[in-house]
N, C-alpha and C. Protein backbone atom coordinates (compact mmCIF):
# COMPACT_ATOMS: atom_id res chain seq x y z
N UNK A 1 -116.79 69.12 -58.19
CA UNK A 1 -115.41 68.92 -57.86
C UNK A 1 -115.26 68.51 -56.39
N UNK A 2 -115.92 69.50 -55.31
CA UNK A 2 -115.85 68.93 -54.27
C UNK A 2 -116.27 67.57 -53.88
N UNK A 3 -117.54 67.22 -54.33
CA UNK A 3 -117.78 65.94 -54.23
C UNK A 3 -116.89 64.64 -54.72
N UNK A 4 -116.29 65.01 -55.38
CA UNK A 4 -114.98 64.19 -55.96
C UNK A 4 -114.16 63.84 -54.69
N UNK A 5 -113.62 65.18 -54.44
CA UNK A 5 -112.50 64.62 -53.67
C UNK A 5 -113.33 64.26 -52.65
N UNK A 6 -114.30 64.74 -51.95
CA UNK A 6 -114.41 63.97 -50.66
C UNK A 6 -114.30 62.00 -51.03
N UNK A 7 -115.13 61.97 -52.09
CA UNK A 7 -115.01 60.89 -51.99
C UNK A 7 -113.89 59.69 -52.66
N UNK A 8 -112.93 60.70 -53.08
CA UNK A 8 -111.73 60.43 -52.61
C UNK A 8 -111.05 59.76 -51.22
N UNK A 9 -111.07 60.79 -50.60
CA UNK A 9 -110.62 61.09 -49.30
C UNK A 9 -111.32 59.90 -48.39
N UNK A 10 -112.75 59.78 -48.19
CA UNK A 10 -113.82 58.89 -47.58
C UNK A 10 -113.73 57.73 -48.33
N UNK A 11 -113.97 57.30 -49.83
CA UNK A 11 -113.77 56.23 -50.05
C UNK A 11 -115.65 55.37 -50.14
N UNK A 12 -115.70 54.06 -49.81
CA UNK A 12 -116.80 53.86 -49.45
C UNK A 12 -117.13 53.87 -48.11
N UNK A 13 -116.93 54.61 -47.04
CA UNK A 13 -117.12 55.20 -45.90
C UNK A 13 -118.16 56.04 -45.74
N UNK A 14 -118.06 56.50 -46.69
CA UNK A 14 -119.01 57.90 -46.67
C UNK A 14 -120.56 57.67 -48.15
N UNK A 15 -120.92 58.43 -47.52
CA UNK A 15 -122.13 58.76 -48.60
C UNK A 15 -122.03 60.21 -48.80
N UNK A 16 -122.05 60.60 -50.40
CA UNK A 16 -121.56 61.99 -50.40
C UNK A 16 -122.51 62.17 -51.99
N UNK A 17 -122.77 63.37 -51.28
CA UNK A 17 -124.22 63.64 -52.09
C UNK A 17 -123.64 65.12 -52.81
N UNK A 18 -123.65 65.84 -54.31
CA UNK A 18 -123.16 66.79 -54.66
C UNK A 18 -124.75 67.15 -54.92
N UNK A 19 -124.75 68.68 -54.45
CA UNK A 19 -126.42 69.21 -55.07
C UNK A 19 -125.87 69.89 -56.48
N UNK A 20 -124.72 69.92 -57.07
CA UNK A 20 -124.78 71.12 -58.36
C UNK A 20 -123.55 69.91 -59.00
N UNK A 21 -124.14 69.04 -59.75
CA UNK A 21 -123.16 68.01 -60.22
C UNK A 21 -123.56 68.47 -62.02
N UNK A 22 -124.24 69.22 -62.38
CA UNK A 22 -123.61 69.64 -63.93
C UNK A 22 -122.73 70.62 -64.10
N UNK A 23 -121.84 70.64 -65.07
CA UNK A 23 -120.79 71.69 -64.76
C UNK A 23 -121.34 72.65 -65.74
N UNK A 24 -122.56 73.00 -66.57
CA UNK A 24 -123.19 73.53 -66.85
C UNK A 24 -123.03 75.00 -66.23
N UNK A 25 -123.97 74.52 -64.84
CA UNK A 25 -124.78 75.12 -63.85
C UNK A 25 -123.81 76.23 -63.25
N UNK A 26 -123.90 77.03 -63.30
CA UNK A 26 -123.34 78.47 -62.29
C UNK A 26 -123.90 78.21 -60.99
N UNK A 27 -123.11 78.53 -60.29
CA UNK A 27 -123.14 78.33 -58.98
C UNK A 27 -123.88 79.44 -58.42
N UNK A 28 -122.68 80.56 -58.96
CA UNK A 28 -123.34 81.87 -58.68
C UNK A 28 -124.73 81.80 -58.32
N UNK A 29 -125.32 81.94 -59.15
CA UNK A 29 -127.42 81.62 -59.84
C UNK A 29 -128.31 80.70 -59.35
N UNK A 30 -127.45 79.64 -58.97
CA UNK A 30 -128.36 78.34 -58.45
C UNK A 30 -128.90 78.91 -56.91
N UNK A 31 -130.16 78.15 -57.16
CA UNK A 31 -131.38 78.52 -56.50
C UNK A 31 -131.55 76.97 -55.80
N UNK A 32 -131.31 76.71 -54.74
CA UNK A 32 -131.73 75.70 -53.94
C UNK A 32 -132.92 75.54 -53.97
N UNK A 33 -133.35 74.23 -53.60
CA UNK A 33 -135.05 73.75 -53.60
C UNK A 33 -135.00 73.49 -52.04
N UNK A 34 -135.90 72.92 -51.71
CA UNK A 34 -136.56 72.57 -50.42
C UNK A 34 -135.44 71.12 -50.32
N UNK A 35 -135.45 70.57 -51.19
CA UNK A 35 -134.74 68.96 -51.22
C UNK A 35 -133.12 69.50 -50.62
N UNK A 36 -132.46 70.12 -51.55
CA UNK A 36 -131.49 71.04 -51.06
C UNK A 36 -130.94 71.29 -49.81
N UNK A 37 -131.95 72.11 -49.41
CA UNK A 37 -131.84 72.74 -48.21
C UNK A 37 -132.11 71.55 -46.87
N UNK A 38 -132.55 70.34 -46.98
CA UNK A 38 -132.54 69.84 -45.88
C UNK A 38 -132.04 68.63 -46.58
N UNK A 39 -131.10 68.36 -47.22
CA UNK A 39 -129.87 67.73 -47.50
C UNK A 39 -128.37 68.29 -46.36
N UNK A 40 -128.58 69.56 -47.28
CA UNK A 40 -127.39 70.42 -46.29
C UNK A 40 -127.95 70.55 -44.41
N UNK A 41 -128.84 70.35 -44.27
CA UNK A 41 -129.24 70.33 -42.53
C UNK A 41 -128.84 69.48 -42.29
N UNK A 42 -129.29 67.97 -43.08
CA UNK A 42 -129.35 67.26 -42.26
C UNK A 42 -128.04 66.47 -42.08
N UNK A 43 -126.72 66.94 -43.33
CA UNK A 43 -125.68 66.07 -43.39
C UNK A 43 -124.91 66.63 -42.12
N UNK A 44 -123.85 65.56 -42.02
CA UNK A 44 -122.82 65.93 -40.56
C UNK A 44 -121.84 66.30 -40.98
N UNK A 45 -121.61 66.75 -42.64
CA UNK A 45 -120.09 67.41 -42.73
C UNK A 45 -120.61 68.07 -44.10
N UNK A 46 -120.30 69.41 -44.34
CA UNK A 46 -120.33 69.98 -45.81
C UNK A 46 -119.38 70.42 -46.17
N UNK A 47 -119.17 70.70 -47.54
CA UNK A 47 -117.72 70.95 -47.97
C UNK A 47 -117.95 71.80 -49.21
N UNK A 48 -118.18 73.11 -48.88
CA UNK A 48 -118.54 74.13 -50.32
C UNK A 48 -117.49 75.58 -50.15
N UNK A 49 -117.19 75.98 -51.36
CA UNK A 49 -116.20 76.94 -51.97
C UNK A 49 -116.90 78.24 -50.90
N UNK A 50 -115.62 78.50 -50.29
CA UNK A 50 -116.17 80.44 -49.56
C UNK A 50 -116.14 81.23 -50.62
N UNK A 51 -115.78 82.52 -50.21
CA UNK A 51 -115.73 83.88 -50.84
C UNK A 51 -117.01 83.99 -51.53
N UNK A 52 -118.19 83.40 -51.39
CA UNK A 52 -119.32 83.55 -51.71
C UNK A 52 -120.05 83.02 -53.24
N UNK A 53 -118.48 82.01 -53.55
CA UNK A 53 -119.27 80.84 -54.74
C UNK A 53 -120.07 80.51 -54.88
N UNK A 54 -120.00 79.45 -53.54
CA UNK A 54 -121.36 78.94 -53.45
C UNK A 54 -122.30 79.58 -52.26
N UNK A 55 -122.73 80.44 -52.31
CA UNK A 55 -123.42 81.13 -51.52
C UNK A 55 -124.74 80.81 -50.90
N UNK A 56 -125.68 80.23 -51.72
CA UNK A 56 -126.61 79.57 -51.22
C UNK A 56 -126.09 78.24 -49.95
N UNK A 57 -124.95 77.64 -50.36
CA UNK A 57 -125.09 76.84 -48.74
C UNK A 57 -124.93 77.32 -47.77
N UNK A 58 -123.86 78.84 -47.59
CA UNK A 58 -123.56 79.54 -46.37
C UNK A 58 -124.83 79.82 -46.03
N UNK A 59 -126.01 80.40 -46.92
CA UNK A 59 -127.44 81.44 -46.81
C UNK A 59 -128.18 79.89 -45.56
N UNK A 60 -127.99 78.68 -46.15
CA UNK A 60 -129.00 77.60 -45.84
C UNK A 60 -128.15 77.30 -44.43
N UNK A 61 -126.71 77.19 -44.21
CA UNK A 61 -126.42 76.73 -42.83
C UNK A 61 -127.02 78.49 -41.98
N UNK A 62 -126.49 79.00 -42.53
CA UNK A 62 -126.70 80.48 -41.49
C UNK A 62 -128.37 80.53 -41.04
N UNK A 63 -129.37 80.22 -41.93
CA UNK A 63 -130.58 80.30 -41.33
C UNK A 63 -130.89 79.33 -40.79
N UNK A 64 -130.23 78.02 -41.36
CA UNK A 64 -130.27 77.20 -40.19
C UNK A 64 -129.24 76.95 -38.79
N UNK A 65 -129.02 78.38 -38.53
CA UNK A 65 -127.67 77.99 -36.80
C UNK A 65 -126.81 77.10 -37.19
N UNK A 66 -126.66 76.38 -38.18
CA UNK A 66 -126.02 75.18 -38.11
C UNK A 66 -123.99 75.94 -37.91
N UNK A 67 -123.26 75.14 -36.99
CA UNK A 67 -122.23 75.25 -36.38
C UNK A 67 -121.08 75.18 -38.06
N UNK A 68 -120.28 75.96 -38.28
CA UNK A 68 -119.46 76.09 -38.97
C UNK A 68 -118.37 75.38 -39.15
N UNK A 69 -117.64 74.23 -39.50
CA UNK A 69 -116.36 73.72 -39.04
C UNK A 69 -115.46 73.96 -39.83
């Protein structure tokens, strides 16, 4: 969903990459890979659900310092 609207919003401006694009998949449960995790480092803007949805990206910016916006 998020990936939607960003690229909404961005348009072809942006390159916008969703790591959990089956709606299958629980968020809750998902287990990041290595690919994952330095996707989310290396992008300059992320855009994932608080209250601990998606929890694995908070886990991946927090061990990586990465600045909160």
């Amino acid at each position: 969903m998020w990936a939607d609207i960003a690229r909404q919003v961005g348009g072809d401006d942006f390159a916008i990459e969703a790591l959990i694009s089956d709606p299958a998949i629980d968020p809750h449960h998902y287990e990041s890979s290595p690919r994952d995790i330095a996707t989310i480092q290396d992008a300059d803007l992320v855009i994932f659900n608080g209250g601990g949805y998606d929890q694995f990206v908070q886990d991946v910016l927090d061990a990586a310092d990465a600045p909160l916006a």
